[in-house]
C-alpha atoms as a PDB file:
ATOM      1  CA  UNK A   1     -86.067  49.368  56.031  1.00  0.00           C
ATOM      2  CA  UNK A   2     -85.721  45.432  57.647  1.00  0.00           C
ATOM      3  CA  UNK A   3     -87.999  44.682  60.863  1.00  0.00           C
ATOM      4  CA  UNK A   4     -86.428  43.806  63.806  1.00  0.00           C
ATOM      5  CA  UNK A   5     -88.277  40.610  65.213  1.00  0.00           C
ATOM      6  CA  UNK A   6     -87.960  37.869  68.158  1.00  0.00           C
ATOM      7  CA  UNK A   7     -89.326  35.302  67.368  1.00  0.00           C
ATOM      8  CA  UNK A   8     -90.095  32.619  70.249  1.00  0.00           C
ATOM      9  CA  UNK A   9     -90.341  29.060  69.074  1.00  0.00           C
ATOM     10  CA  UNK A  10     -92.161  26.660  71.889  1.00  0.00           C
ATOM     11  CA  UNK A  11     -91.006  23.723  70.147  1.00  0.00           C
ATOM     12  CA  UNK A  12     -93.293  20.478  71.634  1.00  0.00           C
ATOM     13  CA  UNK A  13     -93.849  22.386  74.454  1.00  0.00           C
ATOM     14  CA  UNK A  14     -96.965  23.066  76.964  1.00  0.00           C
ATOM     15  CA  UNK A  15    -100.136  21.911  77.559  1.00  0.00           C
ATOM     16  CA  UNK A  16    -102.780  23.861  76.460  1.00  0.00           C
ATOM     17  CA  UNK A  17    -103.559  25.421  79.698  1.00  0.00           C
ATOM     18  CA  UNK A  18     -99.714  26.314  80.134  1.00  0.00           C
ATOM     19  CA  UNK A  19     -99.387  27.430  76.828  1.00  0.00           C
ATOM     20  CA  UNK A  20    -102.418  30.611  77.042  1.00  0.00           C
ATOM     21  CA  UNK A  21    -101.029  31.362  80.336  1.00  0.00           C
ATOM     22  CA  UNK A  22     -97.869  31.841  79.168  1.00  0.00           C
ATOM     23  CA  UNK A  23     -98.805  33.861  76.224  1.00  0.00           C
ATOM     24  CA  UNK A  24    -100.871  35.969  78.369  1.00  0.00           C
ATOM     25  CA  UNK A  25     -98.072  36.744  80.385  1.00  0.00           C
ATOM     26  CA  UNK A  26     -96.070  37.698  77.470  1.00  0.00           C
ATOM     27  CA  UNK A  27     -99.100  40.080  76.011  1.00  0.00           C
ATOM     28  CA  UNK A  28     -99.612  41.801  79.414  1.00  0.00           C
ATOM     29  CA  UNK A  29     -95.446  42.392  79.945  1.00  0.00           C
ATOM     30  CA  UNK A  30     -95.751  43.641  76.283  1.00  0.00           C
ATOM     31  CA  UNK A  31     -98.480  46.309  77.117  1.00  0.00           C
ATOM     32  CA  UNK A  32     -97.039  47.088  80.602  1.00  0.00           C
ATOM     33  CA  UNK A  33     -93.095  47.762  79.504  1.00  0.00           C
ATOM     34  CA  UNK A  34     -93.960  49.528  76.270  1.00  0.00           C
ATOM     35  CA  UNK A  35     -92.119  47.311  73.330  1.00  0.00           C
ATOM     36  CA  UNK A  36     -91.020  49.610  70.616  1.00  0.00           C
ATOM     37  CA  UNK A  37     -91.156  48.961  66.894  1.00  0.00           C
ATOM     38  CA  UNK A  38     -89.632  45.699  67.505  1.00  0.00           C
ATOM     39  CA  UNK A  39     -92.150  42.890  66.022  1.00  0.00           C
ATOM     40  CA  UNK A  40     -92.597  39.524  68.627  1.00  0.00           C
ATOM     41  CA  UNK A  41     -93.679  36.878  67.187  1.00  0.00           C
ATOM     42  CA  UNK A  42     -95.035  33.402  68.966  1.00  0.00           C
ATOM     43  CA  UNK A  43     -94.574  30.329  67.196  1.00  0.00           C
ATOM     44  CA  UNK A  44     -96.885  27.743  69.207  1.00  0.00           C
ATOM     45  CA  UNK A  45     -97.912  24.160  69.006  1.00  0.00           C
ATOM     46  CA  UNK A  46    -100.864  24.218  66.564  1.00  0.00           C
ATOM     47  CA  UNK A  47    -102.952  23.675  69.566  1.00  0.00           C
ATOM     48  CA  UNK A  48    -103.015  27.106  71.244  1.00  0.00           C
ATOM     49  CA  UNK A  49    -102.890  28.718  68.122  1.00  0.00           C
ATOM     50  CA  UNK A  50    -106.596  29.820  68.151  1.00  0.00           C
ATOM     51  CA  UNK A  51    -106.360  31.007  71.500  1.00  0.00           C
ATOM     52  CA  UNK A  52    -103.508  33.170  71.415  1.00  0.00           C
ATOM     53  CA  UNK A  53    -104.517  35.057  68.205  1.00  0.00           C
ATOM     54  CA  UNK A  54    -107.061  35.875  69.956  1.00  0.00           C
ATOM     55  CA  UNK A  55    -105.353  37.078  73.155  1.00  0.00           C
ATOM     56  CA  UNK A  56    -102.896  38.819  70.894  1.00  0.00           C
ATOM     57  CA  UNK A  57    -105.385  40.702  68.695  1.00  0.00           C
ATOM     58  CA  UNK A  58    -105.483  44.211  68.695  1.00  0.00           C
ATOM     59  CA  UNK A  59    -101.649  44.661  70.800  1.00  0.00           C
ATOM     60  CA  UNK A  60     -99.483  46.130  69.095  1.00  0.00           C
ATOM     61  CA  UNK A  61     -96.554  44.242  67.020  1.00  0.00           C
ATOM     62  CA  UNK A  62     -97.166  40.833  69.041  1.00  0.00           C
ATOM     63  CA  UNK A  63     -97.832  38.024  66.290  1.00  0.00           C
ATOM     64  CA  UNK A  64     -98.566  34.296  65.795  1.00  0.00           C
ATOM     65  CA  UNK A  65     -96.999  31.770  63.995  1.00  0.00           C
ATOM     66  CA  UNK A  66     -97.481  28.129  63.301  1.00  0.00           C
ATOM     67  CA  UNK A  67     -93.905  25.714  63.663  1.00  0.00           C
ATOM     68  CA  UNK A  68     -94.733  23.491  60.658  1.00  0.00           C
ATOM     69  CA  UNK A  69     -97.058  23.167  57.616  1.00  0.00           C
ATOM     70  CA  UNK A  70     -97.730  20.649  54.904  1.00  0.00           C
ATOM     71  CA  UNK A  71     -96.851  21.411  51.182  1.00  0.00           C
ATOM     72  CA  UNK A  72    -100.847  20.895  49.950  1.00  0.00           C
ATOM     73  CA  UNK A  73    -103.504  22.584  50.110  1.00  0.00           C
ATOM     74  CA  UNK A  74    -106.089  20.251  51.601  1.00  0.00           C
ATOM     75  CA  UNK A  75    -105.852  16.228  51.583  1.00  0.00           C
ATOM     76  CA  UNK A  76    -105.402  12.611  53.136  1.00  0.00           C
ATOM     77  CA  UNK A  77    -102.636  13.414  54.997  1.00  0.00           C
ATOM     78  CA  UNK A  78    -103.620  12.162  58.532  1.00  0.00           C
ATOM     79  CA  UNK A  79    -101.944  14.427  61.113  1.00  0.00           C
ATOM     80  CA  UNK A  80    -100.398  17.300  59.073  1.00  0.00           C
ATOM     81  CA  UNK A  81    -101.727  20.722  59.000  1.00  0.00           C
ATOM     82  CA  UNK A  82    -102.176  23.090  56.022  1.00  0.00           C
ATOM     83  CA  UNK A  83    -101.240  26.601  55.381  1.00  0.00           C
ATOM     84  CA  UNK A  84    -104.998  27.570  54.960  1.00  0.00           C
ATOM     85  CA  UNK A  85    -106.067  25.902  58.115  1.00  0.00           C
ATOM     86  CA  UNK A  86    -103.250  27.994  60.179  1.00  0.00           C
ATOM     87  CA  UNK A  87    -104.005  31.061  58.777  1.00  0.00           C
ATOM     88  CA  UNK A  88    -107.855  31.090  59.292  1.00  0.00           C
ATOM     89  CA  UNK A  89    -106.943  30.978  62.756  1.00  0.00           C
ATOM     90  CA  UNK A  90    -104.978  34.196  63.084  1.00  0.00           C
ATOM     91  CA  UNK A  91    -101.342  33.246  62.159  1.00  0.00           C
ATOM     92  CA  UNK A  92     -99.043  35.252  60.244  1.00  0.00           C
ATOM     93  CA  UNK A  93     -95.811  33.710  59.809  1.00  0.00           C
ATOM     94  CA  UNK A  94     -94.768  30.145  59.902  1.00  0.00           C
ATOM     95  CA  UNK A  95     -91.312  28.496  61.115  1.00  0.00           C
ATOM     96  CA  UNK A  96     -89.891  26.648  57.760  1.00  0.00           C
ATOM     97  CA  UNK A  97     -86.538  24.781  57.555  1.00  0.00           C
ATOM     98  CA  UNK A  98     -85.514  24.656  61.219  1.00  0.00           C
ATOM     99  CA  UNK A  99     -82.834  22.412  61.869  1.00  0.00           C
ATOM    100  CA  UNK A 100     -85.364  19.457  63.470  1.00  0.00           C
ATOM    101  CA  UNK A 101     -86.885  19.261  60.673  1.00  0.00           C
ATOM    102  CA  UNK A 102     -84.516  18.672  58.677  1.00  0.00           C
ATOM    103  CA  UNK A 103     -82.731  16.452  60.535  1.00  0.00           C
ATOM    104  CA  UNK A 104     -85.392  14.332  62.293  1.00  0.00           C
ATOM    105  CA  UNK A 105     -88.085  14.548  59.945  1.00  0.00           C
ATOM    106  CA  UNK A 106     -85.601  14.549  56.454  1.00  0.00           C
ATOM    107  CA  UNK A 107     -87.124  17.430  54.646  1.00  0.00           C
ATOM    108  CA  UNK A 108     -85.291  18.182  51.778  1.00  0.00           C
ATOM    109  CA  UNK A 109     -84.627  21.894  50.569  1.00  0.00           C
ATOM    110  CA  UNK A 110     -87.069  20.866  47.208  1.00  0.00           C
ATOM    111  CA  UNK A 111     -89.446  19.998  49.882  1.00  0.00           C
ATOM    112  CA  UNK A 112     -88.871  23.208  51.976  1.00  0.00           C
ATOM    113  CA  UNK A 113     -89.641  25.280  48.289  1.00  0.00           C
ATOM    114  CA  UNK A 114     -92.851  23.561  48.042  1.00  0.00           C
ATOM    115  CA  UNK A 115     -93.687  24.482  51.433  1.00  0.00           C
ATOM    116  CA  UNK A 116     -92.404  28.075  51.138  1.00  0.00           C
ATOM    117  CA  UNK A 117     -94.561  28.332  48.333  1.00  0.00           C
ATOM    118  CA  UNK A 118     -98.080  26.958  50.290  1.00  0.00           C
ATOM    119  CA  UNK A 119     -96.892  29.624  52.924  1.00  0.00           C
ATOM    120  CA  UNK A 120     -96.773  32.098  50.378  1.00  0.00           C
ATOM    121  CA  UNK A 121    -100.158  31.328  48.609  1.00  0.00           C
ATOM    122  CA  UNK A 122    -101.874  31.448  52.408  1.00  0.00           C
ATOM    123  CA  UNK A 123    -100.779  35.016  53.390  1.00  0.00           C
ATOM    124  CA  UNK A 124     -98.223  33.494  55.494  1.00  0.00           C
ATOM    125  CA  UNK A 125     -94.509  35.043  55.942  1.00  0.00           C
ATOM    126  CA  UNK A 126     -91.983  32.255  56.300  1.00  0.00           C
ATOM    127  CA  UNK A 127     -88.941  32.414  58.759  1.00  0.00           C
ATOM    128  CA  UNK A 128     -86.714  30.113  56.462  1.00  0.00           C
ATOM    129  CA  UNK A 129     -84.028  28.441  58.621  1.00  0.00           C
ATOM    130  CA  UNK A 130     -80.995  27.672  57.597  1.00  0.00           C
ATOM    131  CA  UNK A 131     -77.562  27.037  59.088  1.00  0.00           C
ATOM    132  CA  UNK A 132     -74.633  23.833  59.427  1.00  0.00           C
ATOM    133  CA  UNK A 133     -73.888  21.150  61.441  1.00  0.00           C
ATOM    134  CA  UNK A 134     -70.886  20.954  63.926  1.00  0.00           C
ATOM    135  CA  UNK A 135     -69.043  18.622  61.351  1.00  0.00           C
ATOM    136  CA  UNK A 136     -70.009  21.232  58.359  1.00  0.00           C
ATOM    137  CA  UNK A 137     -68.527  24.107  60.625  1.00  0.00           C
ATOM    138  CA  UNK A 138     -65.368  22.664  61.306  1.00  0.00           C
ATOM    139  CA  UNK A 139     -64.267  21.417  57.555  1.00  0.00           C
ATOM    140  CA  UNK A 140     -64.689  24.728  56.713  1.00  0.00           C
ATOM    141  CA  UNK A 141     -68.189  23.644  54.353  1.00  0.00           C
ATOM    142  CA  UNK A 142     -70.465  26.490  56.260  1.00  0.00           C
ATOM    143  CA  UNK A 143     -71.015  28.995  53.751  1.00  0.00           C
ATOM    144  CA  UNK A 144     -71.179  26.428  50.836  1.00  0.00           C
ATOM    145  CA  UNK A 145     -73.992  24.489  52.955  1.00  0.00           C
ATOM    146  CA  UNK A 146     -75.641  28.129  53.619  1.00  0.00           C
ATOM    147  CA  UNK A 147     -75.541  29.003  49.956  1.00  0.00           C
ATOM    148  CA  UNK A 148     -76.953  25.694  49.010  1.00  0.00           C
ATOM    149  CA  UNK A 149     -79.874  25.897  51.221  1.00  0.00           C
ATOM    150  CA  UNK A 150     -80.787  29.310  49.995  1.00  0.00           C
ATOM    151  CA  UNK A 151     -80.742  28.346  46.040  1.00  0.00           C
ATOM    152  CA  UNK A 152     -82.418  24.963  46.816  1.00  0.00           C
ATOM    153  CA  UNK A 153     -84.856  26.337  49.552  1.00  0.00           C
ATOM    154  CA  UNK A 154     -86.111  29.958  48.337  1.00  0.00           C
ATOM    155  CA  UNK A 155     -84.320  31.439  45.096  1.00  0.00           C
ATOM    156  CA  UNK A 156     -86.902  29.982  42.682  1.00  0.00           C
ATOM    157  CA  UNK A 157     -89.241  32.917  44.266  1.00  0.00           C
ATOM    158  CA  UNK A 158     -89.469  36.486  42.909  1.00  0.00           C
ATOM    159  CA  UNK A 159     -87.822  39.226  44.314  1.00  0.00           C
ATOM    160  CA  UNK A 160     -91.900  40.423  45.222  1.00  0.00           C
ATOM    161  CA  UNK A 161     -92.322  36.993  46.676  1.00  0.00           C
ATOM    162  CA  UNK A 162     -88.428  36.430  48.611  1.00  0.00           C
ATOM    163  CA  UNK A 163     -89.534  40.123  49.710  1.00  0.00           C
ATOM    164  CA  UNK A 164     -92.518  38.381  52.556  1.00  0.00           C
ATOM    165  CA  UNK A 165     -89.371  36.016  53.648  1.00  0.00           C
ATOM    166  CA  UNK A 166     -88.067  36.377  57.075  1.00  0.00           C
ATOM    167  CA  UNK A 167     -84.397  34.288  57.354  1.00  0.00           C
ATOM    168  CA  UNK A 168     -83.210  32.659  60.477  1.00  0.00           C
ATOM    169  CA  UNK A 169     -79.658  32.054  60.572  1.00  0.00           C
ATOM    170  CA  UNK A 170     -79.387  28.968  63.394  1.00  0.00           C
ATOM    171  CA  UNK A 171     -75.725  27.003  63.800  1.00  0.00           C
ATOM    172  CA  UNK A 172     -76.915  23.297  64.727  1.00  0.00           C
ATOM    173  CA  UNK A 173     -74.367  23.291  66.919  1.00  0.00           C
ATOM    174  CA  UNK A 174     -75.484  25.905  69.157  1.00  0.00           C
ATOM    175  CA  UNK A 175     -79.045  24.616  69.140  1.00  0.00           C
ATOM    176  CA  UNK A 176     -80.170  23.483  72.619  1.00  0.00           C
ATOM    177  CA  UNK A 177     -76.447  22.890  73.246  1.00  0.00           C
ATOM    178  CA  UNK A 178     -75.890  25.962  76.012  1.00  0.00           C
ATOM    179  CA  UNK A 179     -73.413  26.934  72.956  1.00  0.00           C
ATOM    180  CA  UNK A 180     -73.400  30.059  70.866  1.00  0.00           C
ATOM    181  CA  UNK A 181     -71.881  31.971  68.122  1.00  0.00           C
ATOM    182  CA  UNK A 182     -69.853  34.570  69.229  1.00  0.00           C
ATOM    183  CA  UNK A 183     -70.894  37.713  67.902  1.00  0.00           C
ATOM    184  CA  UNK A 184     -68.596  37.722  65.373  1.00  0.00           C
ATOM    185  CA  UNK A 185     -69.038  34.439  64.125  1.00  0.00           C
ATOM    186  CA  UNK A 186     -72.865  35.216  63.699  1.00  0.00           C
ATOM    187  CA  UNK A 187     -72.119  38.353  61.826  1.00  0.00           C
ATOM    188  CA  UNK A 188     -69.719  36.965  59.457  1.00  0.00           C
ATOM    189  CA  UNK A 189     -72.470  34.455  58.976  1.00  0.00           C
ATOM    190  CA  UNK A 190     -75.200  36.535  58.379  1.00  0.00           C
ATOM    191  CA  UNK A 191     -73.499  39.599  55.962  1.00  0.00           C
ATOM    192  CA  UNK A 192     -72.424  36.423  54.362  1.00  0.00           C
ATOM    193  CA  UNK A 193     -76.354  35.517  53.719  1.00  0.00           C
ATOM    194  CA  UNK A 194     -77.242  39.150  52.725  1.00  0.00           C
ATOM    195  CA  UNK A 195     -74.349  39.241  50.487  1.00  0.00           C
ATOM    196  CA  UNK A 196     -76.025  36.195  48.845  1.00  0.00           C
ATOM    197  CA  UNK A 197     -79.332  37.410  48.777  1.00  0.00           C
ATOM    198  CA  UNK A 198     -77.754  40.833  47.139  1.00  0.00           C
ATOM    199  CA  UNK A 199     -76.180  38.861  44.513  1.00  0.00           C
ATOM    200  CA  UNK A 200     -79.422  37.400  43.410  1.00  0.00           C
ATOM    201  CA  UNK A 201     -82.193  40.240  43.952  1.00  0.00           C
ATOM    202  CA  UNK A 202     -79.821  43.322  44.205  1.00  0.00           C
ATOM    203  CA  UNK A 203     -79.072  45.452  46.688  1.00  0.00           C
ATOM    204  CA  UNK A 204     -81.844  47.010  48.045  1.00  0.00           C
ATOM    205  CA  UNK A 205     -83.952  43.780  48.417  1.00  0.00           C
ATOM    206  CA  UNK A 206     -80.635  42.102  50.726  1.00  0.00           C
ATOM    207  CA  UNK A 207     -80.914  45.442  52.388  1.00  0.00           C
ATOM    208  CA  UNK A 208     -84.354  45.242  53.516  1.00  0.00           C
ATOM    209  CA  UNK A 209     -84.242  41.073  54.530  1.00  0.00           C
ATOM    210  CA  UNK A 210     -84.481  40.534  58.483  1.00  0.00           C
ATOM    211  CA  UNK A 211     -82.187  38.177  59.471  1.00  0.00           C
ATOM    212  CA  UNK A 212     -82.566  36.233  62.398  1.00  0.00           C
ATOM    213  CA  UNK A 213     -80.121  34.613  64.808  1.00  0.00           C
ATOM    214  CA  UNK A 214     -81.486  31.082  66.300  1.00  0.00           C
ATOM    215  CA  UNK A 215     -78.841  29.527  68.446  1.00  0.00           C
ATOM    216  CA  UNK A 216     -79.236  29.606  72.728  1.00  0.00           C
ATOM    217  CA  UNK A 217     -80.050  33.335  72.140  1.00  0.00           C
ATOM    218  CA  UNK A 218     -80.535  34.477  75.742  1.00  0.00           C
ATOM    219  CA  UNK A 219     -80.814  37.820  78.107  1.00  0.00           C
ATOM    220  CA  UNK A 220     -77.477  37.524  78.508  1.00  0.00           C
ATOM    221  CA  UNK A 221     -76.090  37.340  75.101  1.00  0.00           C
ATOM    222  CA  UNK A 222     -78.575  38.875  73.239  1.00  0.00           C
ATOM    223  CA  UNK A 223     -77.679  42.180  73.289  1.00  0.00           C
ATOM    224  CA  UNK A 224     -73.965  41.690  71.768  1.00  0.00           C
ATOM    225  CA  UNK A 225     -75.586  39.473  68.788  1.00  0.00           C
ATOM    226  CA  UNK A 226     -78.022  42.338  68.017  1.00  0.00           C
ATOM    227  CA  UNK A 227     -76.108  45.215  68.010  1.00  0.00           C
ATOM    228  CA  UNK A 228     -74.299  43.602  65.553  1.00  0.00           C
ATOM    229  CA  UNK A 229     -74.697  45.023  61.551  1.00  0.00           C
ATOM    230  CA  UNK A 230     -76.605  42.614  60.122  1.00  0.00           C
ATOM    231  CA  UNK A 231     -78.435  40.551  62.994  1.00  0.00           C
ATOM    232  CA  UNK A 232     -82.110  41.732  63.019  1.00  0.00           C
ATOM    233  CA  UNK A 233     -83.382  39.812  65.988  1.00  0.00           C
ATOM    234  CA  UNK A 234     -83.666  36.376  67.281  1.00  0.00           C
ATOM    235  CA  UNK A 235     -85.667  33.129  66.500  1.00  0.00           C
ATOM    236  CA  UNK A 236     -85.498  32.094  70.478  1.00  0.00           C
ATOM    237  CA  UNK A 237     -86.255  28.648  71.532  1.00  0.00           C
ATOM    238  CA  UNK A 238     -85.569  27.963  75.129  1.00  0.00           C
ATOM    239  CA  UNK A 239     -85.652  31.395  76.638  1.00  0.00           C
ATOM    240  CA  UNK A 240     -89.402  31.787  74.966  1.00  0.00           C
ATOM    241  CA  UNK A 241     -90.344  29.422  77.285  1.00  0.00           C
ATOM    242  CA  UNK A 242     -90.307  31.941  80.303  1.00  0.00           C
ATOM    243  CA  UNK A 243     -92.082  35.271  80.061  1.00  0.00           C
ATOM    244  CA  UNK A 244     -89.565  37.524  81.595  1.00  0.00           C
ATOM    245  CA  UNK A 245     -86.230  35.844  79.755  1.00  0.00           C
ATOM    246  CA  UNK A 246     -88.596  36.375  75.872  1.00  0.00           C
ATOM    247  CA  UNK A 247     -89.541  39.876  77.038  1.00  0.00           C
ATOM    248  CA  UNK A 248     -85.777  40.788  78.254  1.00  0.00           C
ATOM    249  CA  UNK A 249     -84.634  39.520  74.763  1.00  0.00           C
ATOM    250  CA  UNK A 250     -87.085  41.553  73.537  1.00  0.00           C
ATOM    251  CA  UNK A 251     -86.435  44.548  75.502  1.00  0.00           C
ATOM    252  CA  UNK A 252     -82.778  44.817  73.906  1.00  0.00           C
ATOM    253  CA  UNK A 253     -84.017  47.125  71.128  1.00  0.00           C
ATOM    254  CA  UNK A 254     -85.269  49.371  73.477  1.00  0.00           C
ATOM    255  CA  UNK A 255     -81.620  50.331  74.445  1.00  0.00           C
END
């Protein structure tokens, strides 16, 4: 059976300071309003990421997560950060893919398997992002561009390996924007994806994928995306910068 995750993403975010009070908020809401089975998942600057593994250890189903990761192992790459290096400090997943990157920083979907791979070898889960641009929406090129990025970014794995990937389905358009999917665009979207997945590692293995929505997820729409079939949650970006919007999200798989 798939997880159902929110997964906040600070972006460039914070200061330090800002950033552990803000995650200590989240952890104490977490504790105090009883979150369910529901996994949450903080993907901070690599700064705080000490911290709040530590704040976070020991409550129940609240994670960390790093936003970025180089492709080696160790190196002379001034300024990057390694898989190993954010694991030993207490993260579990890592944001891969996301739209910014791939847009401001050119990362290529050959690059993105090399990094999926160094995520992989670290204990780390990925949340692969995927998802088109405004222009790739409205020729009609969406699930082409979605296919592409899945065989390019994350089908050389095996199904044991694709099995630790969490997806993130995120329109470019709607990111930042104030725009969304409706919930029927996002669920055409994302059986789409599973149907994908299914037609490379069966069945049962599409099944079992979580399935994120990213795209101005907030308390307000979030609980007509996720009651839809095949939306498993939210990667969140603005709303996880404010304790009680991220725990309301949250909160909608308690209904």
């Amino acid at each position: 059976m798939r997880k159902n995750i929110v997964a906040g993403n600070w972006k460039m975010n914070l200061t330090y300071e800002q950033g552990v009070s803000l995650f200590s908020e989240i952890v104490n809401m977490a504790k105090d309003e009883v979150v369910g089975e529901q996994e949450v998942v903080v993907c901070s600057p690599a700064i705080h990421l000490s911290s709040i593994a530590k704040l976070s250890s020991g409550v129940k189903n609240v994670h960390i997560g790093a936003q970025n990761i180089h492709e080696a192992e160790a190196g002379a790459f001034t300024g990057e950060i390694s898989g190993a290096q954010v694991k030993s400090v207490g993260a579990e997943y890592v944001i891969l893919g996301h739209s910014e990157r791939r847009a401001i920083f050119k990362e290529t979907d050959a690059l993105l398997a090399e990094k999926t791979n160094a995520a992989l070898k670290n204990g780390l889960a990925p949340i692969f992002c995927i998802g088109e641009t405004k222009e790739e929406r409205e020729s009609g090129r969406f699930f082409d561009v979605i296919k592409t990025q899945l065989e390019g970014g994350l089908f050389h794995l095996s199904e044991s390996e694709f099995k630790r990937v969490v997806l993130a389905y995120e329109p470019v358009w709607a990111i930042g924007t104030g725009l969304t999917a409706s919930p029927e665009q996002a669920q055409e979207v994302h059986a789409f994806i599973r149907k994908t997945v299914a037609e490379k590692y069966g069945e049962q293995v599409a099944d079992d994928t979580t399935i994120l929505y990213g795209g101005s997820c907030n308390p307000s729409n979030a609980q007509n995306l996720f009651s839809q079939e095949d939306i498993d949650g939210g990667l969140i970006g603005g709303a996880s910068l404010k304790s009680r919007d991220f725990l309301d999200i949250v909160k909608v798989f308690n209904s």
